[in-house]
N, C-alpha and C. Protein backbone atom coordinates (compact mmCIF):
# COMPACT_ATOMS: atom_id res chain seq x y z
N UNK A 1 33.31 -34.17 -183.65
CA UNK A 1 33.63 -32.94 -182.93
C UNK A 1 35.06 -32.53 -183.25
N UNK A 2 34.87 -31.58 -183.46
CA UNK A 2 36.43 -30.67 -183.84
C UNK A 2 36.74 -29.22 -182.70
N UNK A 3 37.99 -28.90 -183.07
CA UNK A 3 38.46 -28.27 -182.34
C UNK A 3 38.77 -26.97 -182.82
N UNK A 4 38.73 -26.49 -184.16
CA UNK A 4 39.46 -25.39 -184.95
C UNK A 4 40.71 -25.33 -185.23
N UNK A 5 41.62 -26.22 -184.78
CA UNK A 5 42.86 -26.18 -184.98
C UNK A 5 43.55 -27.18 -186.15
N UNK A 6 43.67 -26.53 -187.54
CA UNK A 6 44.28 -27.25 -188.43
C UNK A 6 45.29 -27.88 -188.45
N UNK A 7 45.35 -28.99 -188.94
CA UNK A 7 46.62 -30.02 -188.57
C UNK A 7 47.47 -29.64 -190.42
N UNK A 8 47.01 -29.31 -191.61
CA UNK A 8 47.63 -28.65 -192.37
C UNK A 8 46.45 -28.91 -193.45
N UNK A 9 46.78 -27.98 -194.72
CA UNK A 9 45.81 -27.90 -195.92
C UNK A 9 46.21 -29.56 -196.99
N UNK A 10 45.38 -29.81 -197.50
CA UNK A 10 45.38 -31.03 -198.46
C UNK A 10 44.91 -30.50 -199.65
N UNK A 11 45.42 -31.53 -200.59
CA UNK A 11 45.44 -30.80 -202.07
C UNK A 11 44.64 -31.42 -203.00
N UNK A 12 43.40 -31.18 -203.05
CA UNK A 12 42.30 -31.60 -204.45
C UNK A 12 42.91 -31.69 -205.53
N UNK A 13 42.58 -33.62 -206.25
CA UNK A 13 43.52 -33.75 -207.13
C UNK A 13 42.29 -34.76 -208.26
N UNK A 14 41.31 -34.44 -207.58
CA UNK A 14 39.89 -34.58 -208.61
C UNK A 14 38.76 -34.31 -208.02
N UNK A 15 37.92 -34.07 -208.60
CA UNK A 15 36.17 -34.10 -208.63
C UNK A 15 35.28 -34.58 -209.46
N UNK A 16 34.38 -35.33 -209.05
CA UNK A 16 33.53 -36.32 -209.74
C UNK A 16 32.31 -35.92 -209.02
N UNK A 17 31.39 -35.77 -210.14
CA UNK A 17 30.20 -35.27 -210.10
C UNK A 17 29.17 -36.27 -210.02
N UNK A 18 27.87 -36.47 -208.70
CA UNK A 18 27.18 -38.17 -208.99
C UNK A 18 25.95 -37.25 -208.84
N UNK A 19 25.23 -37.17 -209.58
CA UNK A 19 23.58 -36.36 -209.93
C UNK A 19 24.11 -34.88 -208.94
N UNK A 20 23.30 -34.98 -207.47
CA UNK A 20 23.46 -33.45 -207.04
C UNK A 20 24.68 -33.79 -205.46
N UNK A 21 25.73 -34.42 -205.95
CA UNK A 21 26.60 -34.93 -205.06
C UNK A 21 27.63 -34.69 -205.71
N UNK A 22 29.06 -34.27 -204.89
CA UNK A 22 30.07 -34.27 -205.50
C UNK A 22 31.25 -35.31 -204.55
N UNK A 23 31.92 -35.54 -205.48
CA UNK A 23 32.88 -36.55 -204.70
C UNK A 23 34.32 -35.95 -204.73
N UNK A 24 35.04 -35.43 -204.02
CA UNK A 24 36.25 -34.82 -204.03
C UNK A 24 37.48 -36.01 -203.41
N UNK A 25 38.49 -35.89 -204.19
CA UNK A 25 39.83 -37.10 -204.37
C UNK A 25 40.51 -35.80 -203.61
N UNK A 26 41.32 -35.94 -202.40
CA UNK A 26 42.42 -34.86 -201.90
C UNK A 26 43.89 -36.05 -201.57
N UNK A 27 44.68 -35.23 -201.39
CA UNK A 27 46.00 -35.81 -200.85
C UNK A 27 46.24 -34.58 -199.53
N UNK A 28 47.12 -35.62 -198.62
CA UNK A 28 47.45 -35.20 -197.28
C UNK A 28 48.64 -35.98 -196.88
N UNK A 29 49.56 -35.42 -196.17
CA UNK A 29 50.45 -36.12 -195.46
C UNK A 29 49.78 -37.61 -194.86
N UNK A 30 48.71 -37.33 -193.79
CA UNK A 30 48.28 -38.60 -193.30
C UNK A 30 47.42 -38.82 -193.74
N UNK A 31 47.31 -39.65 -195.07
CA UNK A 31 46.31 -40.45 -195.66
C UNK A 31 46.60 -41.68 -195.33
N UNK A 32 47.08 -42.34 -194.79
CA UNK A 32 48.03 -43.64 -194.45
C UNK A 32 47.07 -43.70 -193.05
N UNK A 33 47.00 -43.14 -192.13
CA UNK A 33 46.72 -42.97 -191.22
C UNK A 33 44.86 -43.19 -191.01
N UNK A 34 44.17 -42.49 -191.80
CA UNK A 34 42.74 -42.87 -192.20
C UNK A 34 42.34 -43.64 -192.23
N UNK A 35 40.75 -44.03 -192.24
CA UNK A 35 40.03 -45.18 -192.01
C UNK A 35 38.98 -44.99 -193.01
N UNK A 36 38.49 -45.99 -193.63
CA UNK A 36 36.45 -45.41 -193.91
C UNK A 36 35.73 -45.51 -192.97
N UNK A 37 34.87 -44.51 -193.24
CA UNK A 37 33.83 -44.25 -192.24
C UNK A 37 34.43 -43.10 -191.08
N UNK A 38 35.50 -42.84 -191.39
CA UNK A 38 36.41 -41.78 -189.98
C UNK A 38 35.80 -40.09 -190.70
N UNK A 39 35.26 -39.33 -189.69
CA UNK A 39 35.30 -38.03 -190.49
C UNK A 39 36.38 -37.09 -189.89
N UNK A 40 36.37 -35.92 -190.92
CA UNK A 40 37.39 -35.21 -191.53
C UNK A 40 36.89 -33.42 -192.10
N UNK A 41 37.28 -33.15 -190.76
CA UNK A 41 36.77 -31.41 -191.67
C UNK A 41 37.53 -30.97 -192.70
N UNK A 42 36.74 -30.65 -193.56
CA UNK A 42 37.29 -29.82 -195.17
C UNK A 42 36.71 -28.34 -194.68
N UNK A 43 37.56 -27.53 -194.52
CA UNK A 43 37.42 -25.67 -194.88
C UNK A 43 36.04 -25.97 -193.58
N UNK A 44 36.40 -26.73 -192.46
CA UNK A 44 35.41 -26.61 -191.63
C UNK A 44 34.16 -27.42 -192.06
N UNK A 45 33.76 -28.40 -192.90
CA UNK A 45 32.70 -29.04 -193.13
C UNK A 45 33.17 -31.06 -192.43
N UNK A 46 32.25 -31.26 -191.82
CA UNK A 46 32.57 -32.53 -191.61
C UNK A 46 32.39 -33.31 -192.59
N UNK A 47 33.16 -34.27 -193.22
CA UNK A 47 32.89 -35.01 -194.60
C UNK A 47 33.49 -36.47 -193.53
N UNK A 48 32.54 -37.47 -194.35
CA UNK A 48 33.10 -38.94 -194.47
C UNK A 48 33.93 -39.57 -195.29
N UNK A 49 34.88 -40.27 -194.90
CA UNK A 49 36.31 -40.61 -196.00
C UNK A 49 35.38 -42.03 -196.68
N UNK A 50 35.27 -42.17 -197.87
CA UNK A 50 34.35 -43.19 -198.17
C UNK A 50 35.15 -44.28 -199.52
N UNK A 51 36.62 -43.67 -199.78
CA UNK A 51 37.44 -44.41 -199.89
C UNK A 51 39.24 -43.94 -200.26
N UNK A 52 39.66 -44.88 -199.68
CA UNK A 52 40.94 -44.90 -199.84
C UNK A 52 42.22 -45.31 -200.91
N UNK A 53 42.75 -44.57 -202.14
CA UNK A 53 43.54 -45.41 -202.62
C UNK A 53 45.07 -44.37 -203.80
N UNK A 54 46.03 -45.03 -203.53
CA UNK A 54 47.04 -44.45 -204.25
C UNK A 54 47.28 -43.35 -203.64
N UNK A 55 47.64 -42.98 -202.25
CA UNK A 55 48.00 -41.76 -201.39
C UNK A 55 47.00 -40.84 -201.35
N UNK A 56 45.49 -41.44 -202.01
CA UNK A 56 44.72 -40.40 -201.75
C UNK A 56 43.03 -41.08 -201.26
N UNK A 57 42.30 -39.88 -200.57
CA UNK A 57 41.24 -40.66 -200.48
C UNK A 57 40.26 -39.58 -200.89
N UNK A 58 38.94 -39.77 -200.86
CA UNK A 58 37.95 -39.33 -200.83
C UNK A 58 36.63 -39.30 -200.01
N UNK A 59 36.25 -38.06 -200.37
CA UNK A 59 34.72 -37.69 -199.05
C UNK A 59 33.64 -37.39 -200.53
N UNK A 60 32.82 -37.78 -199.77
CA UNK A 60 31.14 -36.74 -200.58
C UNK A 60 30.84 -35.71 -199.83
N UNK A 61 30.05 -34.65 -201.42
CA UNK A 61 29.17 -33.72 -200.03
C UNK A 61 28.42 -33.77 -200.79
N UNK A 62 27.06 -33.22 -200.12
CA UNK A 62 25.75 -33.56 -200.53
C UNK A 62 25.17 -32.67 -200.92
N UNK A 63 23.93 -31.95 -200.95
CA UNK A 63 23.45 -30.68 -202.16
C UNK A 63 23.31 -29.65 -201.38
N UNK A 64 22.84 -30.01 -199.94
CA UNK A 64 22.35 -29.35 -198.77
C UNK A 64 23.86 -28.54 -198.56
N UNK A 65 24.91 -29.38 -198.08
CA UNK A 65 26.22 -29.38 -197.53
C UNK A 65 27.15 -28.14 -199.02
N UNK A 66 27.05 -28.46 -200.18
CA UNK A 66 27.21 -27.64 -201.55
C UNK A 66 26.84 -26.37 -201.47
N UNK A 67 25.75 -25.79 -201.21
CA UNK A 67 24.72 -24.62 -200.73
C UNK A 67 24.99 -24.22 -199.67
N UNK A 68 25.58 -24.74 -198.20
CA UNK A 68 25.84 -24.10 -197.00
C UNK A 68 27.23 -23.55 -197.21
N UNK A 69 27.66 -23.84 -198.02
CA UNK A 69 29.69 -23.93 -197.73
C UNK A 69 30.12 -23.73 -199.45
N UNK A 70 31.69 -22.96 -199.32
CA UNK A 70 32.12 -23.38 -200.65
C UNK A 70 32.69 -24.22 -201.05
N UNK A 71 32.81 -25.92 -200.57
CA UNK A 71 32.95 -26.51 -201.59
C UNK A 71 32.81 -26.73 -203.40
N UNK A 72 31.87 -26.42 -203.26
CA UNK A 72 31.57 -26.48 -204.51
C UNK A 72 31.84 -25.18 -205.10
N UNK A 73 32.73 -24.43 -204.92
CA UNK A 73 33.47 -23.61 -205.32
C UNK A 73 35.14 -24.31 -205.56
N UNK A 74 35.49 -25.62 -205.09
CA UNK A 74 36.70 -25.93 -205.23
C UNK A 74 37.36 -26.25 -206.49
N UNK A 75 38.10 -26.18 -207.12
CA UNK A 75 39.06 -26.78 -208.34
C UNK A 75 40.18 -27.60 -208.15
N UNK A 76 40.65 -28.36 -209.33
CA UNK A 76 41.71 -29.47 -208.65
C UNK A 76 42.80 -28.15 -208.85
N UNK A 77 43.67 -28.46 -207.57
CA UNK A 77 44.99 -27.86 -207.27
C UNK A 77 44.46 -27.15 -206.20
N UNK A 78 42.68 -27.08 -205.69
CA UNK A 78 43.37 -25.83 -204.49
C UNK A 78 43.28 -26.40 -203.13
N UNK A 79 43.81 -25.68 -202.28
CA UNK A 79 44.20 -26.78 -201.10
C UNK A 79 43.03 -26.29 -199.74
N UNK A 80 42.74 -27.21 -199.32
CA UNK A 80 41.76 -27.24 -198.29
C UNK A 80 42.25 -28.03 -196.65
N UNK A 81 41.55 -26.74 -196.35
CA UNK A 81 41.97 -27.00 -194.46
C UNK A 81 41.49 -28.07 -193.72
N UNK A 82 42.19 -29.44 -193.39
CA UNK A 82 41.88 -30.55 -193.12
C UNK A 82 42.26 -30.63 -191.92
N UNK A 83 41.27 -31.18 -190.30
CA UNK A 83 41.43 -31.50 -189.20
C UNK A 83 40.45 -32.73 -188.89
N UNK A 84 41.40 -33.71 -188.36
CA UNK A 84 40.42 -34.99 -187.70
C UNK A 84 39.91 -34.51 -186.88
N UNK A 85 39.27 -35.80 -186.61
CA UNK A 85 38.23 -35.45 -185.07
C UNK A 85 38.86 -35.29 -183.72
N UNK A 86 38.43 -34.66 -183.15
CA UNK A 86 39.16 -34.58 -181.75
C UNK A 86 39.35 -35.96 -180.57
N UNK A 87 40.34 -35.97 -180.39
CA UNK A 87 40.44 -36.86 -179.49
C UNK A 87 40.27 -36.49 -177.99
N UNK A 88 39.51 -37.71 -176.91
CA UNK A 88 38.99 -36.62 -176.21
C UNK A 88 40.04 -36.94 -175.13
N UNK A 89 41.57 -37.38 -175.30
CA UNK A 89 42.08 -37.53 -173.95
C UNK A 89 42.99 -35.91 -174.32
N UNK A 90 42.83 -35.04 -175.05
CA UNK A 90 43.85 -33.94 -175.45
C UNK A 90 43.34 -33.02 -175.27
N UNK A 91 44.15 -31.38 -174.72
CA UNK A 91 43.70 -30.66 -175.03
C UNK A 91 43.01 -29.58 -175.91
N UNK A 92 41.70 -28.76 -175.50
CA UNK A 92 40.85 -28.33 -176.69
C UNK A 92 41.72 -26.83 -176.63
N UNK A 93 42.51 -27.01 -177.80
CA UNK A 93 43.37 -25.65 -178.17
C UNK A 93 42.71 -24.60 -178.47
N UNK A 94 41.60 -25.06 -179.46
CA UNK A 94 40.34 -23.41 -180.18
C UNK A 94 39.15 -23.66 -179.25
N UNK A 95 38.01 -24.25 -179.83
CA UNK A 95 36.90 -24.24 -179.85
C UNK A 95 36.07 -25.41 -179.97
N UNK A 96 34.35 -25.31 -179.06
CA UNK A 96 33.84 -26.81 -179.60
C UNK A 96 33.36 -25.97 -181.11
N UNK A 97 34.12 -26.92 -182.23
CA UNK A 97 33.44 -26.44 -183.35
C UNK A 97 32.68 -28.23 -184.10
N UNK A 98 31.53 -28.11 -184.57
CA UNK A 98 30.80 -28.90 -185.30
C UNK A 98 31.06 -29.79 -186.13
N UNK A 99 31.77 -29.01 -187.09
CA UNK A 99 31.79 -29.49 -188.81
C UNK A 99 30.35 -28.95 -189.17
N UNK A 100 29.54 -28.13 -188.58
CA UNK A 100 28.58 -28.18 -189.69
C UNK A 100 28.41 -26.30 -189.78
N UNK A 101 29.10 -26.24 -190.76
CA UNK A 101 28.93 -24.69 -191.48
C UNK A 101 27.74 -24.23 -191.87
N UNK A 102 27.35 -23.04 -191.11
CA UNK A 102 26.23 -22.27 -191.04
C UNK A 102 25.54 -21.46 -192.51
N UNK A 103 26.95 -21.10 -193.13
CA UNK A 103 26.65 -20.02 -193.89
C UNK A 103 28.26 -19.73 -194.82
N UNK A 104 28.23 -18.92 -195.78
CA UNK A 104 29.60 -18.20 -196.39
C UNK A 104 29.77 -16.74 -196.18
N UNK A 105 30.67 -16.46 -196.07
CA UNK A 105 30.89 -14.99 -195.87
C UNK A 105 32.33 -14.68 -196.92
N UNK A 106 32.13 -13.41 -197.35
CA UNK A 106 33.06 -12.93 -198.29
C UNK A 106 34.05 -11.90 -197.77
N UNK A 107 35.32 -12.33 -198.07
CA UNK A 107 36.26 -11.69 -197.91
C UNK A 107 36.21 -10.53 -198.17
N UNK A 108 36.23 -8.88 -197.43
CA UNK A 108 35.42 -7.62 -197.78
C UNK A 108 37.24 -6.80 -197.69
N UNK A 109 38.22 -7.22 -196.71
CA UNK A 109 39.07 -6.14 -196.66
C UNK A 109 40.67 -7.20 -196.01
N UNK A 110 41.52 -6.76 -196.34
CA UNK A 110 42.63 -7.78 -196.14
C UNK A 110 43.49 -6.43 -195.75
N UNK A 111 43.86 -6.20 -194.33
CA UNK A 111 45.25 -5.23 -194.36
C UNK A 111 46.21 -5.91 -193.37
N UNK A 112 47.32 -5.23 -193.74
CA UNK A 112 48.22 -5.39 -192.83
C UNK A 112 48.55 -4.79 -191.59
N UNK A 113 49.01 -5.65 -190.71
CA UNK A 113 49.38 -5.28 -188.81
C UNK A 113 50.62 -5.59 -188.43
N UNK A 114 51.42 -5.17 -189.67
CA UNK A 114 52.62 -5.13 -188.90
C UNK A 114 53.45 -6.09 -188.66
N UNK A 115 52.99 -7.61 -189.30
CA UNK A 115 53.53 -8.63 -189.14
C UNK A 115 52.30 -9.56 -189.09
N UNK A 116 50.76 -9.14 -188.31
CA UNK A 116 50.14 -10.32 -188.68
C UNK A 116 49.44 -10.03 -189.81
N UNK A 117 48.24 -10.22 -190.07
CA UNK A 117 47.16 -9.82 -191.22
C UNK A 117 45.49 -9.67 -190.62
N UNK A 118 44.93 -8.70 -190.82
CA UNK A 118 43.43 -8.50 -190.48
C UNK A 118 42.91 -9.01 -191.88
N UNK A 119 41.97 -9.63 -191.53
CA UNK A 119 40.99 -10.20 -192.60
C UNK A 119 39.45 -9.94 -192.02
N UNK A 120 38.78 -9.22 -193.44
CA UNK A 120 37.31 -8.51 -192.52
C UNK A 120 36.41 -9.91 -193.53
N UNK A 121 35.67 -9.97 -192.95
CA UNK A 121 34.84 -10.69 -193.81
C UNK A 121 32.82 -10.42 -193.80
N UNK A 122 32.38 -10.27 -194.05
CA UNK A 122 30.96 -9.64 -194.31
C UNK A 122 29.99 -10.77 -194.75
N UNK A 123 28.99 -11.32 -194.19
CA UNK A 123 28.14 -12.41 -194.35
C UNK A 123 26.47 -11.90 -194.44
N UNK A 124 26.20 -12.63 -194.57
CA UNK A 124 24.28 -11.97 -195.00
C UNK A 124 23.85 -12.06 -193.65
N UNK A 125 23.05 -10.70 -192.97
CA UNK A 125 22.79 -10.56 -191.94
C UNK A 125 21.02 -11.20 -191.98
N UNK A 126 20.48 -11.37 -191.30
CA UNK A 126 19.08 -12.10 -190.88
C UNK A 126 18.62 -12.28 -189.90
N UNK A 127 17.49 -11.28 -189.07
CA UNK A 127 17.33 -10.93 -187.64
C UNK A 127 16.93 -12.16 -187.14
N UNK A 128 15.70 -13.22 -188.09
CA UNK A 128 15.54 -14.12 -187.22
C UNK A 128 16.74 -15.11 -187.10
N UNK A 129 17.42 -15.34 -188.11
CA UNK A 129 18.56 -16.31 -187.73
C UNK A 129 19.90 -15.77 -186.73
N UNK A 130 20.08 -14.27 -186.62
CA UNK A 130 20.50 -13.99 -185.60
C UNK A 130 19.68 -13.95 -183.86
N UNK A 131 18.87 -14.03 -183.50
CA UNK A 131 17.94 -14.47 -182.79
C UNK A 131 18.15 -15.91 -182.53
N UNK A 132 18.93 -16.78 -183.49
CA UNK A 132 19.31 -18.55 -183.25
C UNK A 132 20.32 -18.13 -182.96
N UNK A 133 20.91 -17.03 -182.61
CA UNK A 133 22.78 -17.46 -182.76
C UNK A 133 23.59 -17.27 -183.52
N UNK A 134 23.08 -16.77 -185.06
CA UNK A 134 24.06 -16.49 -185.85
C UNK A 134 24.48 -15.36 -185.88
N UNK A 135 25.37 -15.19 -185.14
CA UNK A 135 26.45 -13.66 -185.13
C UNK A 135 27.59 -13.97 -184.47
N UNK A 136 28.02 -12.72 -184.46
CA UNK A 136 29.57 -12.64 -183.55
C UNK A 136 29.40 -11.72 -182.59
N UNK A 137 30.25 -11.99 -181.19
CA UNK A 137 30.50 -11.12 -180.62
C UNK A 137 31.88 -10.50 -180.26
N UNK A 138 32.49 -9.62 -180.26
CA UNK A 138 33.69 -9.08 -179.58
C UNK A 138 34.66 -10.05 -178.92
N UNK A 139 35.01 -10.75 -179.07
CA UNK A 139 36.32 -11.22 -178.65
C UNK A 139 36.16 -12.94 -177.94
N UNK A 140 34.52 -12.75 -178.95
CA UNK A 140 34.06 -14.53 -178.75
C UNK A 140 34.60 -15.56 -179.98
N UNK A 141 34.00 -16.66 -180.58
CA UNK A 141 34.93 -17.48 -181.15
C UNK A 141 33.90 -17.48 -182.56
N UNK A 142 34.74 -17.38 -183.77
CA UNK A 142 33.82 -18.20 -184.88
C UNK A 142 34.88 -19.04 -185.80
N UNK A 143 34.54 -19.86 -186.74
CA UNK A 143 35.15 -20.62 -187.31
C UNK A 143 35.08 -20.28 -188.56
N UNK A 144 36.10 -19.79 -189.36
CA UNK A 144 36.70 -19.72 -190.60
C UNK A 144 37.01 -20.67 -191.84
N UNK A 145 36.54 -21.52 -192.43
CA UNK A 145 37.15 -22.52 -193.12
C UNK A 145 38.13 -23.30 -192.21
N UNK A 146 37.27 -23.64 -190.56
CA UNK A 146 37.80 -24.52 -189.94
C UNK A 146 38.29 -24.49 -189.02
N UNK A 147 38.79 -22.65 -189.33
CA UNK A 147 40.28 -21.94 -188.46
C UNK A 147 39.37 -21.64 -187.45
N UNK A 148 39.59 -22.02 -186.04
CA UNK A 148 39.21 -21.60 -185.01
C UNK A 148 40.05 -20.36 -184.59
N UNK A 149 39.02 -19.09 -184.28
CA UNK A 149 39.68 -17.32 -184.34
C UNK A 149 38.96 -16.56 -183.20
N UNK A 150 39.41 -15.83 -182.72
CA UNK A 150 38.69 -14.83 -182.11
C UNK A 150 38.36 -13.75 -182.74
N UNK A 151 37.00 -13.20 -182.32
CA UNK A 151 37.03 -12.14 -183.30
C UNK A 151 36.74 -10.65 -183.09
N UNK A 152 37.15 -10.13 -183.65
CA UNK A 152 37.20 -8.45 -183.31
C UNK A 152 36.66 -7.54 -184.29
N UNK A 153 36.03 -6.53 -183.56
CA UNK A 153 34.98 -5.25 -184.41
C UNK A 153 34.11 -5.94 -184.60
N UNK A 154 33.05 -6.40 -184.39
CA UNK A 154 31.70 -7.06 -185.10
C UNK A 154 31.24 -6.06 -185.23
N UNK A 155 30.11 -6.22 -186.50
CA UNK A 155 29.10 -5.11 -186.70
C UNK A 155 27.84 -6.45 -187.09
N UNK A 156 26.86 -5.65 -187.41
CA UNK A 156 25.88 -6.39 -187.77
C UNK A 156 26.05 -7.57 -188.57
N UNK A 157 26.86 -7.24 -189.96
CA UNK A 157 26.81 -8.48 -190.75
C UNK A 157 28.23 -8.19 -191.24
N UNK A 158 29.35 -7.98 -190.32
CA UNK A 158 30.98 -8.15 -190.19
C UNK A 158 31.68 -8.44 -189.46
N UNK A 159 32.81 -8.91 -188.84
CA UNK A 159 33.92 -9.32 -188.22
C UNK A 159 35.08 -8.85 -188.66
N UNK A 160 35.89 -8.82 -188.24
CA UNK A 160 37.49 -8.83 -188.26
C UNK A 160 37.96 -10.04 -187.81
N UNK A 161 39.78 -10.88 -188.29
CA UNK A 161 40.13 -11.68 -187.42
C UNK A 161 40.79 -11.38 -187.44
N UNK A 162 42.26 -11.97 -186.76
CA UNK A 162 43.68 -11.10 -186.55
C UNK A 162 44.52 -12.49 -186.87
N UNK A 163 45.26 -12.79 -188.42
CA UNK A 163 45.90 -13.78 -188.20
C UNK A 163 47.42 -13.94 -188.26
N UNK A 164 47.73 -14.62 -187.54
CA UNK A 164 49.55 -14.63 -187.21
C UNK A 164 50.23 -15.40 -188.55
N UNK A 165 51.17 -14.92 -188.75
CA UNK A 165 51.89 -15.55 -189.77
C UNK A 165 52.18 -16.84 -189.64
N UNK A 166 52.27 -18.06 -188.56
CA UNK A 166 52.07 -19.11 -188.71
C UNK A 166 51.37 -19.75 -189.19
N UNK A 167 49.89 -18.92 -188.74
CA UNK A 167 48.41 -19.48 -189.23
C UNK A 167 48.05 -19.43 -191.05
N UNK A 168 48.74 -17.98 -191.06
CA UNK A 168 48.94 -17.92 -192.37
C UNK A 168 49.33 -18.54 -193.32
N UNK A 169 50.61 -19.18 -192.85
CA UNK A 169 51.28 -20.08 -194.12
C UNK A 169 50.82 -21.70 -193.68
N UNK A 170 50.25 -21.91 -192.60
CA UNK A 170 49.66 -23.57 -192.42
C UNK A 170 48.35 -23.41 -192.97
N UNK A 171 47.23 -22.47 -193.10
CA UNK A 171 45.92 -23.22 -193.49
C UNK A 171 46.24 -22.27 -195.03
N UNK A 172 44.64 -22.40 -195.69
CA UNK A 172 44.36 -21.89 -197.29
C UNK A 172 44.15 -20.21 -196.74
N UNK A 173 44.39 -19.60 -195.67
CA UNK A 173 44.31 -17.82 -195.05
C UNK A 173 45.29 -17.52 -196.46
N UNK A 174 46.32 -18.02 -196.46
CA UNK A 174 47.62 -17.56 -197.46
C UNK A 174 47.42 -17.19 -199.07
N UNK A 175 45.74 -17.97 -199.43
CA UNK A 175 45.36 -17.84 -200.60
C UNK A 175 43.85 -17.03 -200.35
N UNK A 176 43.83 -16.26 -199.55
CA UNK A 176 42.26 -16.01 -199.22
C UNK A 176 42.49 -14.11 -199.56
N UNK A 177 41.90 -13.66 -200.68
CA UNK A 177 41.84 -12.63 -200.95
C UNK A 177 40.44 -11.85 -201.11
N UNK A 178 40.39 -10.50 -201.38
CA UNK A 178 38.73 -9.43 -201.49
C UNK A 178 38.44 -10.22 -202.28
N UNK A 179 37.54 -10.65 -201.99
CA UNK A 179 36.19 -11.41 -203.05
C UNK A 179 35.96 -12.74 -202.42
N UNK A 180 37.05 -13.68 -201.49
CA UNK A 180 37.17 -14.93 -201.28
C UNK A 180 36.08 -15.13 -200.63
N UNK A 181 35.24 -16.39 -201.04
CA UNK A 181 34.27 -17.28 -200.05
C UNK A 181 34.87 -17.93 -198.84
N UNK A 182 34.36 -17.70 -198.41
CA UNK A 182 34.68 -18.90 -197.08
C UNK A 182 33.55 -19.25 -196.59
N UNK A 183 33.97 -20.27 -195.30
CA UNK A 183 33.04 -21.04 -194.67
C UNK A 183 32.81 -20.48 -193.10
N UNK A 184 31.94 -20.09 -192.57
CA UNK A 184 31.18 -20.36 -191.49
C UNK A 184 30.44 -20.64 -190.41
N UNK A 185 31.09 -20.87 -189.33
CA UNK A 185 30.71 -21.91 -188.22
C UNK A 185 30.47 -21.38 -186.71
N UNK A 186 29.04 -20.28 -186.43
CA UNK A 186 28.85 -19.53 -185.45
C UNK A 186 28.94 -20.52 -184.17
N UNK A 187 29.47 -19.75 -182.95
CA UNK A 187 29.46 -20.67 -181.98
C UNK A 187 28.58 -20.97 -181.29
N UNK A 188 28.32 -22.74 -181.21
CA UNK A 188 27.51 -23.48 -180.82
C UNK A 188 27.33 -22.97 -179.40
N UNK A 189 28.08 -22.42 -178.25
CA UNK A 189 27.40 -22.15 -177.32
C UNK A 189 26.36 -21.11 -176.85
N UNK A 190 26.79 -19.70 -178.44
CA UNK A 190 26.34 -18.55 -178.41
C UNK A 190 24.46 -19.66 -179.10
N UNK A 191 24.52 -19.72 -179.77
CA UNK A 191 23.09 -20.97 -180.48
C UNK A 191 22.01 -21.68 -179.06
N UNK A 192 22.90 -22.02 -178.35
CA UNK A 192 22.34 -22.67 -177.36
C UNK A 192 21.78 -21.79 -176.10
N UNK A 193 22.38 -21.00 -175.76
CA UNK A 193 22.03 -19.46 -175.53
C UNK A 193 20.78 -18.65 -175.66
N UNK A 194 20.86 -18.33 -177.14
CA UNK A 194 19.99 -17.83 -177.98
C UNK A 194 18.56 -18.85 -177.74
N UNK A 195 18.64 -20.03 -177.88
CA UNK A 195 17.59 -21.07 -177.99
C UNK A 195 17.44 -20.72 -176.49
N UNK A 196 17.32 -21.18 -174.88
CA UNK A 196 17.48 -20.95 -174.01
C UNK A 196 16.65 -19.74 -174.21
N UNK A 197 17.16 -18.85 -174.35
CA UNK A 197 16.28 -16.98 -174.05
C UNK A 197 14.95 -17.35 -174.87
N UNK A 198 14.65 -17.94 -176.09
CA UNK A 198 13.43 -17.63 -177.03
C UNK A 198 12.76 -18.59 -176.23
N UNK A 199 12.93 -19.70 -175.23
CA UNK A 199 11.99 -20.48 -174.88
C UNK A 199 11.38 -19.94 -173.84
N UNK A 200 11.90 -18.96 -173.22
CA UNK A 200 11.70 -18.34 -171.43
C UNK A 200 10.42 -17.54 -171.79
C-alpha cells in the first residue's frame, strides 16, 4: 500500500531482458536502506526488489504489468518515481493508492499558471470499464506515475492536474512533455463504489 507521495525519482542504469520479463537495475539515495522481497513503486507500479548490489538494486515486471504501464517504455538514464510502502504508524499525505496501474494516458496539453504547470492528459475511454471505476471526477484523486493529484476539468476520456513547482522538480513531471506516456491509477474507492451500485 502506497500513499502517492514520492520520496524522489531513481535513475535506470540497466535493463535485462528474461523471455517476456524485464529486469530493471535503478539507483536511489536509499538503496542501503532496502531489503529483498520489500516492494517499491516505480512511476506508480508496485515492483519487488529481487536483488541488491553495488549501490544499486533491481525489480522485475512481468508481461501483464509491461502492457498496463510504461515501463517498458523506459531507457537507461531515465529517472523513475520511487515510493516505499507506507508505514502504517504515519500520516496518509495523498491517497490509498495500490501500485497496481490501471491503464496509460498521454500527455495531450502542458500550459502554464503562473508559477505552477497544468498538465492535461487523455486516456482511452470504455463505458464498461468506466462502469468499474475507471474515471475521474472533479476534484477527486488519481495517480500519475505514482504522483498522488487532484484533479480538475474531467471530461470523458481527460483530466487536468495542477502541479506546483516543488512537485515538479522532485518527481519525472519535469521531463513529462505532449506525447508523454504515463501511468494510471483510478481511485480504489471510486472502483469499490462502482462495484457496490452494479450489484444492487
Amino acid at each position: 500500500m502506497f500513499s502517492g507521495i514520492i520520496e524522489e525519482f531513481a535513475t535506470v542504469v540497466a535493463i535485462r531482458h528474461d523471455q517476456e520479463n524485464i529486469d530493471f537495475t535503478l539507483t536511489c539515495s536509499f538503496v542501503d536502506e532496502l531489503g529483498i522481497d520489500q516492494s517499491v513503486a516505480h512511476n506508480g507500479v508496485c515492483l519487488t526488489v529481487v536483488k541488491i548490489e553495488d549501490n544499486t538494486y533491481t525489480v522485475t515486471a512481468m508481461k501483464e504489468t509491461l502492457e498496463r504501464s510504461n515501463l517498458g517504455l523506459l531507457q537507461i538514464g531515465d529517472k523513475v518515481n520511487v515510493e516505499r510502502s507506507m508505514l502504517m504508524n504515519g500520516r496518509l499525505d495523498g491517497h490509498i493508492v495500490q501500485g497496481h496501474v490501471d491503464m496509460t494516458a498521454e500527455c495531450v496539453q502542458v500550459e502554464d499558471a503562473e508559477g505552477s504547470t497544468y498538465f492535461t492528459f487523455k486516456y482511452v475511454y470504455d463505458k464498461e470499464m468506466a462502469k468499474r471505476g475507471y474515471f475521474t471526477v472533479d476534484k477527486g484523486s488519481v495517480t500519475v506515475n505514482g504522483v498522488s493529484l487532484t484533479v480538475c476539468n474531467p471530461t470523458e476520456d481527460t483530466f487536468q492536474v495542477a502541479i506546483i513547482p516543488y512537485t515538479f522538480e522532485h518527481t519525472n513531471f519535469c521531463d513529462i512533455r505532449v506525447g508523454t506516456k504515463v501511468n494510471l491509477e483510478f481511485d480504489i474507492l471510486g472502483k469499490y463504489i462502482a462495484r457496490l451500485q452494479s450489484l444492487v
